[in-house]
N, C-alpha and C. Protein backbone atom coordinates (compact mmCIF):
# COMPACT_ATOMS: atom_id res chain seq x y z
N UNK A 1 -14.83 -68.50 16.12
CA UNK A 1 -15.39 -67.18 15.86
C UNK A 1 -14.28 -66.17 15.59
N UNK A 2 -13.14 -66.22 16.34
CA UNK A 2 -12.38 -65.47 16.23
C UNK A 2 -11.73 -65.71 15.27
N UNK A 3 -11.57 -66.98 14.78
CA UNK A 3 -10.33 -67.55 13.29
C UNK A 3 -11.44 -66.92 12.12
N UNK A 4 -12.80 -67.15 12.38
CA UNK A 4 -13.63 -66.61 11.02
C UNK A 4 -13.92 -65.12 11.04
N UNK A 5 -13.37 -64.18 12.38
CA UNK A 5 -13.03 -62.88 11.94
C UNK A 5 -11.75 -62.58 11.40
N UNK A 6 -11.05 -62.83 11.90
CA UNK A 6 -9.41 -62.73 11.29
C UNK A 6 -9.53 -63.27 9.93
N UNK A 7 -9.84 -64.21 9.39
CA UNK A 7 -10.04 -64.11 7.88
C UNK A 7 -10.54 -63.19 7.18
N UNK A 8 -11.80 -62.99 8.19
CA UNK A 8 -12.28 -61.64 7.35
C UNK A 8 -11.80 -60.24 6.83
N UNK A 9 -11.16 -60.00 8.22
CA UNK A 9 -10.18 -59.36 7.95
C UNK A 9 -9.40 -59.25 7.07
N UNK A 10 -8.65 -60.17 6.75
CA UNK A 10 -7.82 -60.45 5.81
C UNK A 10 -7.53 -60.09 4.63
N UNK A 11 -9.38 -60.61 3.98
CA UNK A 11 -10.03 -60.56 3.29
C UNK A 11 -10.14 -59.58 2.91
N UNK A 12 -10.67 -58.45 3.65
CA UNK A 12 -10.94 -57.37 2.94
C UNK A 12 -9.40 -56.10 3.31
N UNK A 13 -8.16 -56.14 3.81
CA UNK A 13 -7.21 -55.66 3.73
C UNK A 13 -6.65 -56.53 2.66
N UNK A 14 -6.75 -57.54 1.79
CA UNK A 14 -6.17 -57.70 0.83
C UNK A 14 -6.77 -56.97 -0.25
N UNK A 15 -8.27 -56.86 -0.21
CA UNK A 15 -8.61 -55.89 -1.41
C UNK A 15 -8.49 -54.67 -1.35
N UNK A 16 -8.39 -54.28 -0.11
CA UNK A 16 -8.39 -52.94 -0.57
C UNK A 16 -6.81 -52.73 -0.80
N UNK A 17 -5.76 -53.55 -0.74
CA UNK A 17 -4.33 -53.48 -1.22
C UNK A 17 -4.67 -53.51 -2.75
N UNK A 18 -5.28 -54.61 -3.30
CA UNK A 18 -5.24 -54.34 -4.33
C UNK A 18 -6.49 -53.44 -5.07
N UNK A 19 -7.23 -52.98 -4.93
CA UNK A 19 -7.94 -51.75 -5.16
C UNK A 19 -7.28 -50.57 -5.32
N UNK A 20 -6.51 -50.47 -4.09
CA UNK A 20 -5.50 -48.79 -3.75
C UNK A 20 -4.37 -49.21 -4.12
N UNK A 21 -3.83 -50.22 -5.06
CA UNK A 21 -2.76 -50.38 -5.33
C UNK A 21 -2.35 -49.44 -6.88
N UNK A 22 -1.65 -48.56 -7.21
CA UNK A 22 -1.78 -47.83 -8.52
C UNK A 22 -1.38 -48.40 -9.77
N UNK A 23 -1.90 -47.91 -10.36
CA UNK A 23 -1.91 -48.86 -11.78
C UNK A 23 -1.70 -47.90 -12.68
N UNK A 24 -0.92 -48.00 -14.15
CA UNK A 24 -0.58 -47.20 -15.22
C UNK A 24 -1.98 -46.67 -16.08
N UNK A 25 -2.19 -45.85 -15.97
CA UNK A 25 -3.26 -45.60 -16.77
C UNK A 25 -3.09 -45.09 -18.32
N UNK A 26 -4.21 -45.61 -19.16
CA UNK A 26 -4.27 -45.89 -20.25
C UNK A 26 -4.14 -44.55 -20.88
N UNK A 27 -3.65 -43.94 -21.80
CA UNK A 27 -3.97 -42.66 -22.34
C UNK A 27 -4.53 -42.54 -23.63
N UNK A 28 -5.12 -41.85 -24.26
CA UNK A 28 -6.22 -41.78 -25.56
C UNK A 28 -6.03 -43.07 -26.65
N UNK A 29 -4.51 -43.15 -27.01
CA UNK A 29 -4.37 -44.04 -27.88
C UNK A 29 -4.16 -45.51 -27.58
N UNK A 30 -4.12 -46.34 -27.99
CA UNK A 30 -4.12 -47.28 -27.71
C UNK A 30 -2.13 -48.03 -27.72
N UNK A 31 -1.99 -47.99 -26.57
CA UNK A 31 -0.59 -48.49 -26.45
C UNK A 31 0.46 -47.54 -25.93
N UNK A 32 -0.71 -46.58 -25.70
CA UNK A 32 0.23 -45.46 -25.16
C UNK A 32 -0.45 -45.04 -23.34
N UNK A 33 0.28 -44.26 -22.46
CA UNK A 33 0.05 -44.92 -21.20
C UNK A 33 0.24 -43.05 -20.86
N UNK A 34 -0.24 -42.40 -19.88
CA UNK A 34 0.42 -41.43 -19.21
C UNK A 34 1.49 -41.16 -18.59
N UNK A 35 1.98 -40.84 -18.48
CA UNK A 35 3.30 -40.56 -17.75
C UNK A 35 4.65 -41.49 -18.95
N UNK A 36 4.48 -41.76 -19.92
CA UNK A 36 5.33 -42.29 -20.61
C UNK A 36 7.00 -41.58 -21.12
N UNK A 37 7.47 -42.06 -20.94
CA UNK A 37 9.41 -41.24 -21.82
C UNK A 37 8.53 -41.06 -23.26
N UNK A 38 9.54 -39.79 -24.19
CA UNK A 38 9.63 -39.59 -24.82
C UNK A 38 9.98 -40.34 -26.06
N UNK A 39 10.64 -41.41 -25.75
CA UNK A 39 11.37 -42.74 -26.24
C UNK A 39 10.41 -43.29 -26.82
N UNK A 40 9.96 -44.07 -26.01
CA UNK A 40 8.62 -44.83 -25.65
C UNK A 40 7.91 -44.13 -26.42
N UNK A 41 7.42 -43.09 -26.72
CA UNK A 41 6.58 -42.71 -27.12
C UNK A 41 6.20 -42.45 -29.00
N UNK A 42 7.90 -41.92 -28.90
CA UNK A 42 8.24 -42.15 -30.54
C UNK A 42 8.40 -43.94 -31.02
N UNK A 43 8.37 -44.44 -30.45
CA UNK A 43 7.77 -46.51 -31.10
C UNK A 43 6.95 -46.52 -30.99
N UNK A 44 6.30 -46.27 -29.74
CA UNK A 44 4.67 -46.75 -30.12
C UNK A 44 3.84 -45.89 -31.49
N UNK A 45 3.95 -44.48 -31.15
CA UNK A 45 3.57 -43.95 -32.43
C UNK A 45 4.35 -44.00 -34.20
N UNK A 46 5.56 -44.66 -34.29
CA UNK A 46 6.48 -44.38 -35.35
C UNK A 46 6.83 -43.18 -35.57
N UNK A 47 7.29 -42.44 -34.58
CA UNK A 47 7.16 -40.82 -34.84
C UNK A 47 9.03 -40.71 -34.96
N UNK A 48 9.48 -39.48 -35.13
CA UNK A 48 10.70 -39.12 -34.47
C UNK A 48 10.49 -37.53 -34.19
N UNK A 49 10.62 -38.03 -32.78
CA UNK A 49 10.88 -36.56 -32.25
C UNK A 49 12.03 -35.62 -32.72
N UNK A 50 13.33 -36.11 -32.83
CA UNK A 50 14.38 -35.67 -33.31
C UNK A 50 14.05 -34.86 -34.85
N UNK A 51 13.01 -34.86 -35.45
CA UNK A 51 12.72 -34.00 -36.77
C UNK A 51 11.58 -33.12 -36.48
N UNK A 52 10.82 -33.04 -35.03
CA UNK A 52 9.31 -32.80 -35.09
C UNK A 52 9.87 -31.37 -34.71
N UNK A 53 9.34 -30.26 -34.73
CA UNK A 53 9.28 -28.91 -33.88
C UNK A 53 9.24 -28.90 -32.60
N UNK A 54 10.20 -28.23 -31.95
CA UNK A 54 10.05 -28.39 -30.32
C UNK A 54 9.99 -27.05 -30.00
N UNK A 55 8.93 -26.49 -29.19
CA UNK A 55 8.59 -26.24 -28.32
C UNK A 55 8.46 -25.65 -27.29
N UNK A 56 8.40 -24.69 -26.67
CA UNK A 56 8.75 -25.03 -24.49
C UNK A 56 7.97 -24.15 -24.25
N UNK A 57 7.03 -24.98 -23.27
CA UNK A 57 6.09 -24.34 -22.93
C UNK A 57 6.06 -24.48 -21.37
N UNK A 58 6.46 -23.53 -20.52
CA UNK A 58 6.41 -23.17 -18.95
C UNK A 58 7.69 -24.42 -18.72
N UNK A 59 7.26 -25.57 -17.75
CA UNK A 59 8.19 -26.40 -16.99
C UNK A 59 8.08 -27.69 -17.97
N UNK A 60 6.92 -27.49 -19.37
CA UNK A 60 6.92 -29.02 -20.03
C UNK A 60 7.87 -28.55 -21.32
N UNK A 61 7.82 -29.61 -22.15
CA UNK A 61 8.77 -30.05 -23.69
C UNK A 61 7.30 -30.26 -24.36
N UNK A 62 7.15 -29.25 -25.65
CA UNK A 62 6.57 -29.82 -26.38
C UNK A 62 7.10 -30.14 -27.83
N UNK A 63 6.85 -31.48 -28.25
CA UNK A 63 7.07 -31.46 -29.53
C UNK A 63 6.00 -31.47 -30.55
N UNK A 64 6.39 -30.63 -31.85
CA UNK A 64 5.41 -30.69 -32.87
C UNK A 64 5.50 -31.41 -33.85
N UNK A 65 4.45 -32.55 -34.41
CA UNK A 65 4.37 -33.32 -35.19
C UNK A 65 3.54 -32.98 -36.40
N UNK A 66 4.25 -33.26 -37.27
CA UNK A 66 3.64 -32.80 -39.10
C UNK A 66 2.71 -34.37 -39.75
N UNK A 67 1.88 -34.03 -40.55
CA UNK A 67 1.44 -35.17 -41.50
C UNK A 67 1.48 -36.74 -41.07
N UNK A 68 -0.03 -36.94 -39.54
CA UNK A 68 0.21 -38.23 -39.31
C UNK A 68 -1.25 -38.45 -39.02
N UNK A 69 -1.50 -39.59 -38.56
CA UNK A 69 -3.19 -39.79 -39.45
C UNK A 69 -3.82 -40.66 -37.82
N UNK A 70 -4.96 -40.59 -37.85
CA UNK A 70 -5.90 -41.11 -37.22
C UNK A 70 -6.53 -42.28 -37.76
N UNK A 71 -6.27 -43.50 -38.09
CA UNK A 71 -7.11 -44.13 -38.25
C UNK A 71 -6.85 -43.68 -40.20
N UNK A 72 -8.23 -43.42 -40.95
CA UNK A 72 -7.87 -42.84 -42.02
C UNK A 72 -8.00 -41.40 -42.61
N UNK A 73 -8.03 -40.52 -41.19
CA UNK A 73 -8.06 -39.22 -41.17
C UNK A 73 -6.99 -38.64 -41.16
N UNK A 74 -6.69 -37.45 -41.87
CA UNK A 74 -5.13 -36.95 -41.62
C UNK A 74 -5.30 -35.69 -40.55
N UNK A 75 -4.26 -36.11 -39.89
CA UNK A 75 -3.72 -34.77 -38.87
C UNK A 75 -2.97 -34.22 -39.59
N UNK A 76 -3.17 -32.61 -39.00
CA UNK A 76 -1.94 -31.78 -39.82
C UNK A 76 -1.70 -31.43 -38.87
N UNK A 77 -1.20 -31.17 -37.33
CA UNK A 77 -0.48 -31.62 -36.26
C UNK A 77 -0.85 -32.21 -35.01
N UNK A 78 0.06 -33.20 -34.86
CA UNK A 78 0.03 -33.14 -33.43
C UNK A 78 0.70 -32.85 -32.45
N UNK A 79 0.42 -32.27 -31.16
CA UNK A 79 1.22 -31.53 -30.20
C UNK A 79 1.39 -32.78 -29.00
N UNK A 80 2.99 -33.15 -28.72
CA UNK A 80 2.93 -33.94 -27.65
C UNK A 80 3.94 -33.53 -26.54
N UNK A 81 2.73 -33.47 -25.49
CA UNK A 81 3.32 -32.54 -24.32
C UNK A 81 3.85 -33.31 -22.79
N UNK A 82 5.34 -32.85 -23.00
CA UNK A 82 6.21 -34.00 -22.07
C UNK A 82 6.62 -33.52 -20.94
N UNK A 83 6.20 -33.67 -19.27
CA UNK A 83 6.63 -32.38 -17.80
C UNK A 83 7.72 -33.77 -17.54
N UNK A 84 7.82 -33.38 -16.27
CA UNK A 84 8.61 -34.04 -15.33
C UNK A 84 8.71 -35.86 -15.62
N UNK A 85 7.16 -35.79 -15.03
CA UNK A 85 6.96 -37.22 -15.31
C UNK A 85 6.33 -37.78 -16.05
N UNK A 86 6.85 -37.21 -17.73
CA UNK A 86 6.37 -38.31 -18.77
C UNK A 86 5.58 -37.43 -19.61
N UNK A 87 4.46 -38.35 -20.48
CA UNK A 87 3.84 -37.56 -21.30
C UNK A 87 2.53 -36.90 -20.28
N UNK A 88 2.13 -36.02 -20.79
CA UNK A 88 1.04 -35.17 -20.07
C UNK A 88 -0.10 -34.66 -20.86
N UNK A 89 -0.07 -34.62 -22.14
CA UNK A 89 -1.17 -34.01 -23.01
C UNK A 89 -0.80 -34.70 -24.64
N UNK A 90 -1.83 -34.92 -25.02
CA UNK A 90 -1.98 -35.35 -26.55
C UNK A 90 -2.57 -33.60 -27.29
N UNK A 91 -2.41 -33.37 -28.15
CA UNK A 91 -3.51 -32.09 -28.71
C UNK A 91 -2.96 -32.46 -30.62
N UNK A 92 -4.71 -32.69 -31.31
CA UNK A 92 -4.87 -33.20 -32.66
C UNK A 92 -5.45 -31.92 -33.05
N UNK A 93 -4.46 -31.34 -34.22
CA UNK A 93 -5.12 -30.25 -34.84
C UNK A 93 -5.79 -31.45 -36.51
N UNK A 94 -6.99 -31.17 -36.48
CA UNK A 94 -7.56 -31.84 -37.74
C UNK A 94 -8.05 -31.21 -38.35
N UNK A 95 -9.08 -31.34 -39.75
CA UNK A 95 -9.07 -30.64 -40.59
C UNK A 95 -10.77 -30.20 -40.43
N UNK A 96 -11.48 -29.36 -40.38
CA UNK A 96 -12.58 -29.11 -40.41
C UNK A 96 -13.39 -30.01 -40.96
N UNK A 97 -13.48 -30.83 -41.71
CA UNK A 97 -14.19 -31.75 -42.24
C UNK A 97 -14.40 -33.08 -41.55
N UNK A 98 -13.25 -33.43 -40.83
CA UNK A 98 -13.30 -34.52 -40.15
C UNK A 98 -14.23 -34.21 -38.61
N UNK A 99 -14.05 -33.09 -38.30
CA UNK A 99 -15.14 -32.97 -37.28
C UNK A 99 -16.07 -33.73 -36.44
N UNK A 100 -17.40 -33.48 -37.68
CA UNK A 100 -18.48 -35.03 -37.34
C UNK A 100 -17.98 -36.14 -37.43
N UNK A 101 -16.83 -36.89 -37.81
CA UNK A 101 -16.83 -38.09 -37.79
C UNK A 101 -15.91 -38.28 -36.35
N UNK A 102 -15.29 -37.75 -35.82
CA UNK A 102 -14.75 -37.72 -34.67
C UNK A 102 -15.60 -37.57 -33.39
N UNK A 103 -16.43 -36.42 -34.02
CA UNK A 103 -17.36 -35.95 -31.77
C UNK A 103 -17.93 -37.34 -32.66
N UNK A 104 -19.05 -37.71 -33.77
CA UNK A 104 -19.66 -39.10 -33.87
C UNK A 104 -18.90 -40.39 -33.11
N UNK A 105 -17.48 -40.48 -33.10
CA UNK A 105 -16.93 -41.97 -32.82
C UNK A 105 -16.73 -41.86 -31.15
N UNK A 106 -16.26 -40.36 -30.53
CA UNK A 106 -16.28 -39.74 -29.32
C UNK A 106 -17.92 -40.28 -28.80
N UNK A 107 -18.76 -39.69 -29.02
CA UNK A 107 -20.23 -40.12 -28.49
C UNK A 107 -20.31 -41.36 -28.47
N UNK A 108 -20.25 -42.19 -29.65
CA UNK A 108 -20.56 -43.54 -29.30
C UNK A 108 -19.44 -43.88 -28.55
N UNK A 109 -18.56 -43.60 -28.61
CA UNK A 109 -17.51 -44.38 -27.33
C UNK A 109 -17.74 -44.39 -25.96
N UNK A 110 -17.82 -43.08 -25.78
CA UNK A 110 -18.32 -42.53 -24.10
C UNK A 110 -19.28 -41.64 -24.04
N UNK A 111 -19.90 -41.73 -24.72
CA UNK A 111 -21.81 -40.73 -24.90
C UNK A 111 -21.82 -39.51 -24.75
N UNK A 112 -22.84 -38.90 -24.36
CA UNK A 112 -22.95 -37.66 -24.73
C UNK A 112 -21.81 -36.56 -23.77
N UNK A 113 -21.38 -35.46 -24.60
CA UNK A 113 -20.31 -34.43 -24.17
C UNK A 113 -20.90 -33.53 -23.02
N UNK A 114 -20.55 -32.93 -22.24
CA UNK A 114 -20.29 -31.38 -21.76
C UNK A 114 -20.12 -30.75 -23.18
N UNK A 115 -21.49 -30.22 -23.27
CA UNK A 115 -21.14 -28.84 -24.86
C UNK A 115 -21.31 -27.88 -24.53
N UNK A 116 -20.72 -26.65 -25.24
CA UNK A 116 -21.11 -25.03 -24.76
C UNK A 116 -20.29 -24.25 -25.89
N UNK A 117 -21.00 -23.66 -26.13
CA UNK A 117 -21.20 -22.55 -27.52
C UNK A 117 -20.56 -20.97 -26.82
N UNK A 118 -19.50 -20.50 -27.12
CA UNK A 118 -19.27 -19.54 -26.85
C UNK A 118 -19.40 -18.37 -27.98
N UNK A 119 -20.16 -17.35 -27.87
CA UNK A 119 -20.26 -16.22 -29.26
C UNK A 119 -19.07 -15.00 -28.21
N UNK A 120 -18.44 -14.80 -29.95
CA UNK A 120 -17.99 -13.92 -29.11
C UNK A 120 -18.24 -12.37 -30.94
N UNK A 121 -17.95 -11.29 -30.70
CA UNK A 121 -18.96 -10.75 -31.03
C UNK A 121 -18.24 -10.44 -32.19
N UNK A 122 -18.93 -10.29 -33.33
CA UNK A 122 -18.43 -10.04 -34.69
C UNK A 122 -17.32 -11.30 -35.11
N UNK A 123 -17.42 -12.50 -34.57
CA UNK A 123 -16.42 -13.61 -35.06
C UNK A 123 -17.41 -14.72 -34.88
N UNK A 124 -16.73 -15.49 -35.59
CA UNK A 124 -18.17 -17.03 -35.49
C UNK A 124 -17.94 -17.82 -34.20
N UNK A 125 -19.02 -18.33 -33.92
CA UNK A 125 -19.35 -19.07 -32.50
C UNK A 125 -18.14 -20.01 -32.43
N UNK A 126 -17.08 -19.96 -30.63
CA UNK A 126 -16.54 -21.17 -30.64
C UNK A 126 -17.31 -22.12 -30.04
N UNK A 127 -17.42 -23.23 -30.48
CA UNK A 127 -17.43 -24.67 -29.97
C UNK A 127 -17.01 -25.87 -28.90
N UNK A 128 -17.66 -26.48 -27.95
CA UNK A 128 -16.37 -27.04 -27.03
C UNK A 128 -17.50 -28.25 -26.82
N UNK A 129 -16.25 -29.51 -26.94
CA UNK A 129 -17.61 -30.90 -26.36
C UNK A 129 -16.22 -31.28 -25.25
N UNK A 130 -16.57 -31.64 -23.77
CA UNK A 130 -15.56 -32.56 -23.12
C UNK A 130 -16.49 -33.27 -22.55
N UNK A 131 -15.53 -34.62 -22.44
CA UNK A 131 -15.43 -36.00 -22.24
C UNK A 131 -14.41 -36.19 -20.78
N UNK A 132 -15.16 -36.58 -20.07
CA UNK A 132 -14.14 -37.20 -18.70
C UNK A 132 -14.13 -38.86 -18.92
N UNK A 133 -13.56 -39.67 -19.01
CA UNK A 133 -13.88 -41.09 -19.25
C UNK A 133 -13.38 -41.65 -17.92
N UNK A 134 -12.73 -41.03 -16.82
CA UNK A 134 -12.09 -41.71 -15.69
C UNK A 134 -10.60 -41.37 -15.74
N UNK A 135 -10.17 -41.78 -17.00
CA UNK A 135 -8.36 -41.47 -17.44
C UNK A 135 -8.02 -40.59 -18.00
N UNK A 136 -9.04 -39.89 -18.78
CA UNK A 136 -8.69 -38.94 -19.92
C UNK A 136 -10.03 -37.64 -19.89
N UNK A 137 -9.35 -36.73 -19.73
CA UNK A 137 -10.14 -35.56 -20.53
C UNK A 137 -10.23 -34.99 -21.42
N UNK A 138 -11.04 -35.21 -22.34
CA UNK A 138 -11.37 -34.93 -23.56
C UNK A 138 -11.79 -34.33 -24.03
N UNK A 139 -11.12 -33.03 -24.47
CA UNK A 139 -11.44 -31.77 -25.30
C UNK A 139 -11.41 -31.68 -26.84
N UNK A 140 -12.55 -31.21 -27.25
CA UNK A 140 -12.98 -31.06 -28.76
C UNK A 140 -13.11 -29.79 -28.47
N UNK A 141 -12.50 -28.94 -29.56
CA UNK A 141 -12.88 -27.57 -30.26
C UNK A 141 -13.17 -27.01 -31.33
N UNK A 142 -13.92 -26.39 -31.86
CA UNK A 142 -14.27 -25.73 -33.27
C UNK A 142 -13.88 -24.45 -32.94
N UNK A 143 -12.76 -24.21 -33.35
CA UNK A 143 -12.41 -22.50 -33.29
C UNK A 143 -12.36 -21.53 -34.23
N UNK A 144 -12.40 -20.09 -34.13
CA UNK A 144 -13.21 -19.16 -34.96
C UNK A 144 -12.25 -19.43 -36.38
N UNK A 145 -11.72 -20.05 -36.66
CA UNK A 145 -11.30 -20.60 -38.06
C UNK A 145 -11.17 -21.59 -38.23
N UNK A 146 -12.41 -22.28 -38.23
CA UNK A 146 -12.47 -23.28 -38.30
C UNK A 146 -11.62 -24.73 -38.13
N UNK A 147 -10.53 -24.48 -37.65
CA UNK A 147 -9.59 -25.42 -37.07
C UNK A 147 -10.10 -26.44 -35.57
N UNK A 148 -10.12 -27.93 -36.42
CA UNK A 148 -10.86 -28.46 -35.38
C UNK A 148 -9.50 -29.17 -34.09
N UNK A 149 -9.88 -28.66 -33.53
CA UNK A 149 -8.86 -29.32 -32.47
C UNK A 149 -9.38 -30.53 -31.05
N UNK A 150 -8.38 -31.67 -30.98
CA UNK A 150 -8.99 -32.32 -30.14
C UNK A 150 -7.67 -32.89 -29.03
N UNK A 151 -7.78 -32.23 -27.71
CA UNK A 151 -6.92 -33.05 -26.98
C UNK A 151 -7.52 -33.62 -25.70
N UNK A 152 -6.27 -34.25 -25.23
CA UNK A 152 -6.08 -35.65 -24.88
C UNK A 152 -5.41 -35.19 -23.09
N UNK A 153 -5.82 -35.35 -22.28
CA UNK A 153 -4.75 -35.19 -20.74
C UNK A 153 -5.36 -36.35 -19.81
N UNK A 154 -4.35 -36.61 -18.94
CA UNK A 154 -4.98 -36.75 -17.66
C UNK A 154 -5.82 -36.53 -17.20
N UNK A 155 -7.27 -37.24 -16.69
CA UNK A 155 -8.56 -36.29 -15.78
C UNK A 155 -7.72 -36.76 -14.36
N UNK A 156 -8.14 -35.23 -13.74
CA UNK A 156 -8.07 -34.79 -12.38
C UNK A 156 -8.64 -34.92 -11.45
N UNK A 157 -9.85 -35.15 -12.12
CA UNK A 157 -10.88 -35.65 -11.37
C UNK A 157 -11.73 -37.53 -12.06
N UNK A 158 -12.03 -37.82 -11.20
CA UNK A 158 -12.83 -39.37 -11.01
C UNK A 158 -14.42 -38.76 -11.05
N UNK A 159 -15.18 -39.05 -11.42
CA UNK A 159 -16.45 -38.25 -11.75
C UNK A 159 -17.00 -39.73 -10.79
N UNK A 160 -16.72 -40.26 -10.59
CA UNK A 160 -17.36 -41.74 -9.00
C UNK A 160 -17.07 -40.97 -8.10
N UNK A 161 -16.08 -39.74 -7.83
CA UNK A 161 -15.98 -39.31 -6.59
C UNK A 161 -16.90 -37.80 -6.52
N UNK A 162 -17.86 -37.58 -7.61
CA UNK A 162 -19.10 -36.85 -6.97
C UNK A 162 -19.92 -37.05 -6.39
């Protein structure tokens, strides 16, 4: 009785080692991770930081990226935002047109948004859809010139822990 509690034991202090054990989490793109070097970051994307616009914003590095594409959509920038430890924010300025085909591939990926329509008075309505997926928070914007913007961070929150 006592050898088939002590296993049990065991048993379940090994999972929860590996349960609470931390793991790299995935960030928007595929091959790219949070908390990543700057390095790292220009291979996985083919980028060079060394030509992109930099930046500084409070305690992070941002660099600005010109003419690079989604899939077969073109970005006309992207903002990649680097603190202490690693990368910290993706932000896709795209072109008004691509819009629907993005919140469309967003919905079917991880379903329906947090939306909310802000008027603000004598300028056209802004727009906002977010996405918590567990790893990533996901902000879409339509702003009063039409500049569609979509970024990419860390979620802060675990939406299992409501």
């Amino acid at each position: 009785m006592v050898r088939h509690s002590l296993q049990w034991l065991l048993h379940l202090l090994i999972a929860a080692a590996v349960f609470s054990a931390p793991a790299q989490v995935m960030a928007c793109i595929p091959g790219l991770q949070w908390g990543m070097d700057s390095t790292t970051v220009e291979q996985r994307l083919e980028i060079s930081l060394e030509t992109a616009r930099f930046l500084r914003a409070d305690s992070s590095a941002v660099y600005r990226v010109s003419n690079q594409h989604i899939g077969e959509l073109p970005v006309e920038q992207l903002d990649l935002r680097f603190g202490r430890q690693g990368l910290e924010q993706l932000v896709y300025s795209l072109p008004g047109d691509a819009m629907t085909e993005v919140l469309a591939g967003l919905r079917t990926r991880y379903g329906s948004p947090v939306s909310r329509t802000i008027n603000h008075t004598d300028q056209i309505p802004q727009q906002i859809w977010i996405w918590n997926t567990e790893d990533d928070c996901i902000t879409a914007v339509r702003a009063e010139d039409q500049t569609f913007l979509l970024s990419y961070r860390p979620s802060r929150l675990r939406p299992s822990l409501l």
